[in-house]
Protein backbone atom coordinates (compact mmCIF):
# COMPACT_ATOMS: atom_id res chain seq x y z
CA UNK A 1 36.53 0.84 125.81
CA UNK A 2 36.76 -1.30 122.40
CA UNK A 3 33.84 -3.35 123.86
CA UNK A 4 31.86 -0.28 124.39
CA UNK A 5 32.07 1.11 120.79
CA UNK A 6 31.36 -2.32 119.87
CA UNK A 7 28.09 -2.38 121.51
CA UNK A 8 27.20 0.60 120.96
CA UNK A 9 27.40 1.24 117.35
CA UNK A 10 26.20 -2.65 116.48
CA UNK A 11 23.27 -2.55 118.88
CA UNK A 12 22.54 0.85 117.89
CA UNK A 13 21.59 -0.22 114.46
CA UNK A 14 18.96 -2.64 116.03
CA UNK A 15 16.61 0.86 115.85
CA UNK A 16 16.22 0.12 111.90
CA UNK A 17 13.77 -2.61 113.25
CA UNK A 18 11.64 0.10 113.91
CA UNK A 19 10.17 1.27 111.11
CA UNK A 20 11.24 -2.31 109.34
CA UNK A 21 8.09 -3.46 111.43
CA UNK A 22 5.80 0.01 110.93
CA UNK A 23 6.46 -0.62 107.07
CA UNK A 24 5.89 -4.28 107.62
CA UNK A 25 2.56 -3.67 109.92
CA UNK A 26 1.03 -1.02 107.42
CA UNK A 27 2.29 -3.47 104.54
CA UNK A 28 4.96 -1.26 102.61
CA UNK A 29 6.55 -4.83 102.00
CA UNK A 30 9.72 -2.78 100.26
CA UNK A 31 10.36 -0.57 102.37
CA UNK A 32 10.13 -2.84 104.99
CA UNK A 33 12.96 -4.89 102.97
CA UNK A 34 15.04 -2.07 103.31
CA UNK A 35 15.18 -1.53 106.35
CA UNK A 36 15.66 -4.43 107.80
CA UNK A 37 18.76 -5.46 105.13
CA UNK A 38 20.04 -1.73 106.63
CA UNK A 39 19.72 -3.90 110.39
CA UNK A 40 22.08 -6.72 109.29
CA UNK A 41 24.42 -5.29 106.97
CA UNK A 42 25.23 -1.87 108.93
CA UNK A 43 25.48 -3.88 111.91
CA UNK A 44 27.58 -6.91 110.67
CA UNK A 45 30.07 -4.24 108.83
CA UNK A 46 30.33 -2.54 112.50
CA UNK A 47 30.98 -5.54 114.38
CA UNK A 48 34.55 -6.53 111.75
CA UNK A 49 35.16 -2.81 111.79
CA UNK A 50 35.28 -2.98 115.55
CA UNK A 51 36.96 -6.10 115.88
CA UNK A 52 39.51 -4.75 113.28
CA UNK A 53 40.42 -1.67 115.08
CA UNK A 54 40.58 -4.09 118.42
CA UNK A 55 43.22 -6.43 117.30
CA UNK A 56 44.92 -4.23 114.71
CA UNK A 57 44.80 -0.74 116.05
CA UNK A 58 45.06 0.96 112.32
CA UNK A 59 43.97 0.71 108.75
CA UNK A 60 46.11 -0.23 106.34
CA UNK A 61 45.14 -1.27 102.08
CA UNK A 62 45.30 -4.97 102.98
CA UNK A 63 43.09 -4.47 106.28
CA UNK A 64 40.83 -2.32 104.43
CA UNK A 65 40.53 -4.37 101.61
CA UNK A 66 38.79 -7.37 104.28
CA UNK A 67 35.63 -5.25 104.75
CA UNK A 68 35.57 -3.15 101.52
CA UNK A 69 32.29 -4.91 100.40
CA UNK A 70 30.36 -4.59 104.24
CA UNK A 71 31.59 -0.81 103.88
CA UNK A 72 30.25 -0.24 100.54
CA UNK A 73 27.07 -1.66 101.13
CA UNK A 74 26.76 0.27 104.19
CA UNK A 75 27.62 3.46 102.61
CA UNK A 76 25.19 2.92 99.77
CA UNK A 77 22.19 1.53 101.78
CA UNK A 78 22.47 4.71 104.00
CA UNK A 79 21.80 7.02 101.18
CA UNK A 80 18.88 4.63 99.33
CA UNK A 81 16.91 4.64 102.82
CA UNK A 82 16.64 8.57 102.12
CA UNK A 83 14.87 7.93 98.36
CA UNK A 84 13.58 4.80 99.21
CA UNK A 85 11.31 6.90 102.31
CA UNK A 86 10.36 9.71 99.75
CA UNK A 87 9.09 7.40 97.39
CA UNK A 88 6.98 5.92 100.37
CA UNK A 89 5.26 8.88 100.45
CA UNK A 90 4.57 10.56 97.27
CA UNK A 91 3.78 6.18 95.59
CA UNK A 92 2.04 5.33 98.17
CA UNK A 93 1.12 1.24 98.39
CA UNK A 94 -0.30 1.06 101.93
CA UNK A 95 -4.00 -0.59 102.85
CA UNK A 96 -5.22 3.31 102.57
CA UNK A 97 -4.98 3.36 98.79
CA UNK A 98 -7.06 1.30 96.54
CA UNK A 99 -5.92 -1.36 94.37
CA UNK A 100 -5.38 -0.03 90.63
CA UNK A 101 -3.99 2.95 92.63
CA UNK A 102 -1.51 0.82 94.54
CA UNK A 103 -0.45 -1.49 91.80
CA UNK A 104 0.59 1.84 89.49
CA UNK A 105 2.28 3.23 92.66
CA UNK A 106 4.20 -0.13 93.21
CA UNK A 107 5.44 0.03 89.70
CA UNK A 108 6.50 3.76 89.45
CA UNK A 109 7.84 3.25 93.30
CA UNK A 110 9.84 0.46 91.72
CA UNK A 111 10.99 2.01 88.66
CA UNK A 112 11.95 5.34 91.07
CA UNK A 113 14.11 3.29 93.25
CA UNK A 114 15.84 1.79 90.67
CA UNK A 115 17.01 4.75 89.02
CA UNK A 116 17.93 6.35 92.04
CA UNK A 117 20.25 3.08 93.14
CA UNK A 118 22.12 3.02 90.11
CA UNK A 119 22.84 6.57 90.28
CA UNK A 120 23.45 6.86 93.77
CA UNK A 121 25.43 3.42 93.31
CA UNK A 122 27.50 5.84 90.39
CA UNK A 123 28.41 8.47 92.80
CA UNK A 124 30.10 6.00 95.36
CA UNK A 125 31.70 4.12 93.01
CA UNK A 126 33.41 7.58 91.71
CA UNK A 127 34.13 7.77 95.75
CA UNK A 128 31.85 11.11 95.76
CA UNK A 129 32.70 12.89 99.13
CA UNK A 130 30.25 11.81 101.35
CA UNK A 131 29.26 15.51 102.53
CA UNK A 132 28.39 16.14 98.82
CA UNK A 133 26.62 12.66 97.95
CA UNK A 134 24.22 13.56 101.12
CA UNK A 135 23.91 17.20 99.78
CA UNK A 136 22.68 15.98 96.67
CA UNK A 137 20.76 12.76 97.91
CA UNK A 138 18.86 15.44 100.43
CA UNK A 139 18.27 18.50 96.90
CA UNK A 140 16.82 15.56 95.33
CA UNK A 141 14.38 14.17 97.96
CA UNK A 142 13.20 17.49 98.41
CA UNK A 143 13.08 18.20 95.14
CA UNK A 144 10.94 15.19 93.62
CA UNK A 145 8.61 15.91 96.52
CA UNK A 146 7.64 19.27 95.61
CA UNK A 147 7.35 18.68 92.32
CA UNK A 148 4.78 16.07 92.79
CA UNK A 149 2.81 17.69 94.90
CA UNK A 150 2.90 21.08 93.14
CA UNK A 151 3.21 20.29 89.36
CA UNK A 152 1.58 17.18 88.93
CA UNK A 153 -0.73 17.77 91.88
CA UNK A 154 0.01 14.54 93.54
CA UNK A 155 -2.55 14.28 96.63
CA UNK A 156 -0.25 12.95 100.28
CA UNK A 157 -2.18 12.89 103.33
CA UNK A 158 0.12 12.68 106.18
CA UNK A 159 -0.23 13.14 110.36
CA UNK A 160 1.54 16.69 110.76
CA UNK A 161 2.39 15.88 114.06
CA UNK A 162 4.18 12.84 113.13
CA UNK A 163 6.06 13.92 110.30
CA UNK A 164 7.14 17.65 111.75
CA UNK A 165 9.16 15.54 114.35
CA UNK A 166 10.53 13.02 111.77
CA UNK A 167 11.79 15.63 110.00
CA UNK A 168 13.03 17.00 113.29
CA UNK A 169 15.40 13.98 114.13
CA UNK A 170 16.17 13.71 110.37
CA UNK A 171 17.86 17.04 111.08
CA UNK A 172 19.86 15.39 114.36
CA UNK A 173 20.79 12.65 112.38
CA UNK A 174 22.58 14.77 109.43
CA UNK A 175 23.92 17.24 112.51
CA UNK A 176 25.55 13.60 114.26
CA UNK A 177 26.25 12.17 110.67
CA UNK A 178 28.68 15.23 110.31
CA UNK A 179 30.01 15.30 113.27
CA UNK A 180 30.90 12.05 113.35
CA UNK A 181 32.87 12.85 110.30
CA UNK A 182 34.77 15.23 112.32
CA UNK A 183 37.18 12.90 114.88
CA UNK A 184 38.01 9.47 114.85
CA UNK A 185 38.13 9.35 118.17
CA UNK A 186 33.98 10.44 118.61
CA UNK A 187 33.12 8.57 115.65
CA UNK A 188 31.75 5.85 117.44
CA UNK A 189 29.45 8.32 119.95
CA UNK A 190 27.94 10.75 116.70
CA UNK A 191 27.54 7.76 114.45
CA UNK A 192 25.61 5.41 117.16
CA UNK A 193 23.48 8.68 117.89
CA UNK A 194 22.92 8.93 114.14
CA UNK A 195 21.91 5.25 113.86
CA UNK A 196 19.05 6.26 116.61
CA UNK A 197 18.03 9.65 115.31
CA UNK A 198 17.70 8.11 112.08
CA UNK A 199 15.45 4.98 112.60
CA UNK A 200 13.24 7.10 114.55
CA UNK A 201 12.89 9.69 111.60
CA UNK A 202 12.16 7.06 109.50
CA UNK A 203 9.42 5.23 111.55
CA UNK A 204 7.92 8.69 112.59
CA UNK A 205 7.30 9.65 108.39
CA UNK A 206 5.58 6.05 108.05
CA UNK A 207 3.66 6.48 110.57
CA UNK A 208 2.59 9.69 109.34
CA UNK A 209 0.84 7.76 105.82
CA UNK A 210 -2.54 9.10 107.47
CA UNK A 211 -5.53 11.13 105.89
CA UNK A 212 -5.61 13.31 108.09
CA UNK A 213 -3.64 16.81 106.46
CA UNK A 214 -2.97 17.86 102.87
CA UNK A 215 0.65 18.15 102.51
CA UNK A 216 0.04 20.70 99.74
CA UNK A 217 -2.71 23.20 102.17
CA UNK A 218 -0.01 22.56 104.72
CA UNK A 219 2.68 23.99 103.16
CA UNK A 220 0.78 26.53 101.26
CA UNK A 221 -1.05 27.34 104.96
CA UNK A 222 -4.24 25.46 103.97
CA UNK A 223 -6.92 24.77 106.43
CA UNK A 224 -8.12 21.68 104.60
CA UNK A 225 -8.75 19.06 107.34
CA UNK A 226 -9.91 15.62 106.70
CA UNK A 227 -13.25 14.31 109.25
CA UNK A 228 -10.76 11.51 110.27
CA UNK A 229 -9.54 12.20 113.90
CA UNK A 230 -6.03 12.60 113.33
CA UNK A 231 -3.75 9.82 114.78
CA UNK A 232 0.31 10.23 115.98
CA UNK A 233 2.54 8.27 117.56
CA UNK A 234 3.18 11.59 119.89
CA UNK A 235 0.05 12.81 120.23
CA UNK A 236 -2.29 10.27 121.32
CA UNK A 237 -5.40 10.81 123.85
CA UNK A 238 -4.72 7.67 125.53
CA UNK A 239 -1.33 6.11 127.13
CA UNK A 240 -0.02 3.69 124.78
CA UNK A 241 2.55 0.91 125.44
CA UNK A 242 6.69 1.20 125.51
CA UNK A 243 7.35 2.92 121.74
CA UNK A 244 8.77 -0.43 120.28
CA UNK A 245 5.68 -2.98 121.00
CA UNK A 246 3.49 -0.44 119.75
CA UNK A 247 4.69 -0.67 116.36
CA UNK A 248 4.17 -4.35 116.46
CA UNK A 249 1.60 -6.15 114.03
C-alpha cells in the first residue's frame, strides 16, 4: 500500500514535463526552468516523505526536521508556478512577439517574478495557512491580469479553446489541492490527482499563446477574430499523436 502512494504521488509529478517541454518547444526558456525544477524537487521531496512514513510510521520534530528544506521548496515552487504562468501570458517572450518587444517583456517578466518570489517566499516563511497563501496567490493572478489588459490595454492573443479548459482543470486541481488537505489517509489519492490536473492546466494556457482571440473582446463579448485559423490542442481537424509526443520539439 506504501509502495502504491509511493508511485503514485512521485510518478505523478512526471506530468510537470508537460508543459516543461511546450514552454521549452515555443521557447519560454523560464518558464520552462520552472517547471521542470517543480519535476525533480516535488518528486524527490515525495519519494523521503514516502519512505519516511514507510519505515517510521509518524512525524515527529527530529523526523520532520530531515526533509524541512525538500518541503519548503515544494511548498513555495507550487505557488510561483501560479505567477510564474500569468506572467507568461500578459510578458509574453515566445517566437510570436518581435524582438524589442520580447527583450522588454523578458525584463519586466523577470523583475515580476522576482517580486512575487520574495513575497510569496515571506508568506511561507511566516507559515501562512496554506488555504489563505493560495487565496491570495489566486486574487493576485487574477488581479494583475485584468489590470493589464483593461488599464494599461495590454494586447494577449490566446486559443479560447485551449485556455477555457486550462482554466477548467486549474479549478480540479484547487478542488483536489483542498481535499487533499482534508485526511491524511486520502492525501496521497487528491494530491497525485492534483499533480495531474495541474500540469495539464499549465500546458493547456501555453499552448493557448496563439493569435487567434482578444482576451479583452472575449471577456467583454467581442467578436474580434484574428484571419489565423485558430489552433488547440483539443480541437484539432486532424488526429494528432498520444498528448505527450505531441508536445515534443
Amino acid at each position: 500500500f506504501t509502495i502504491a502512494k509511493l508511485v503514485c504521488l512521485v510518478f505523478t509529478n512526471m506530468f510537470f514535463a508537460i508543459p516543461a517541454l511546450t514552454c521549452f518547444r515555443k521557447r519560454y526558456w523560464y518558464e520552462a526552468a520552472i517547471y521542470t525544477a517543480i519535476v525533480f524537487v516535488s518528486g524527490l521531496y515525495h519519494f523521503a516523505d514516502t519512505l519516511l512514513w514507510l519505515y517510521l510510521f509518524k512525524w515527529n520534530d527530529n523526523e520532520y526536521g530531515k526533509f524541512r528544506n525538500l518541503f519548503f521548496v515544494d511548498h513555495y515552487l507550487s505557488f510561483v508556478i501560479i505567477t510564474t504562468t500569468v506572467f507568461m501570458i500578459v510578458h509574453s517572450t515566445g517566437a510570436e512577439v518581435e524582438e524589442r518587444t520580447r527583450n522588454v517583456n523578458f525584463a519586466m517578466k523577470i523583475i515580476m517574478n522576482i517580486i512575487a518570489g520574495i513575497v510569496i517566499l515571506v508568506f511561507v516563511l511566516e507559515r501562512v495557512n496554506t488555504l489563505y497563501l493560495a487565496l491570495e496567490v489566486g486574487i493576485f493572478c487574477a488581479g494583475y491580469l485584468l489590470i493589464a489588459v483593461f488599464a494599461f490595454g495590454v494586447e494577449i492573443q490566446l486559443s479560447v479553446c485551449d485556455f477555457v479548459a486550462g482554466l477548467v482543470f486549474l479549478g480540479l486541481a484547487i478542488l483536489m489541492f483542498v481535499l487533499s488537505g482534508i485526511s491524511l489517509n486520502t492525501y496521497w489519492i487528491f494530491h497525485s490527482f492534483w499533480h495531474v490536473f495541474m500540469a495539464i492546466s499549465l500546458s493547456l494556457v501555453a499552448e493557448s499563446k496563439r493569435d487567434t482571440l482578444d482576451l479583452k473582446k472575449f471577456i467583454t463579448c467581442g467578436t474580434s477574430q484574428s484571419n489565423e485559423p485558430e489552433y488547440s490542442l483539443i480541437n484539432k481537424r486532424e488526429i494528432q499523436p498520444i498528448f505527450i509526443f505531441s508536445l515534443l520539439p
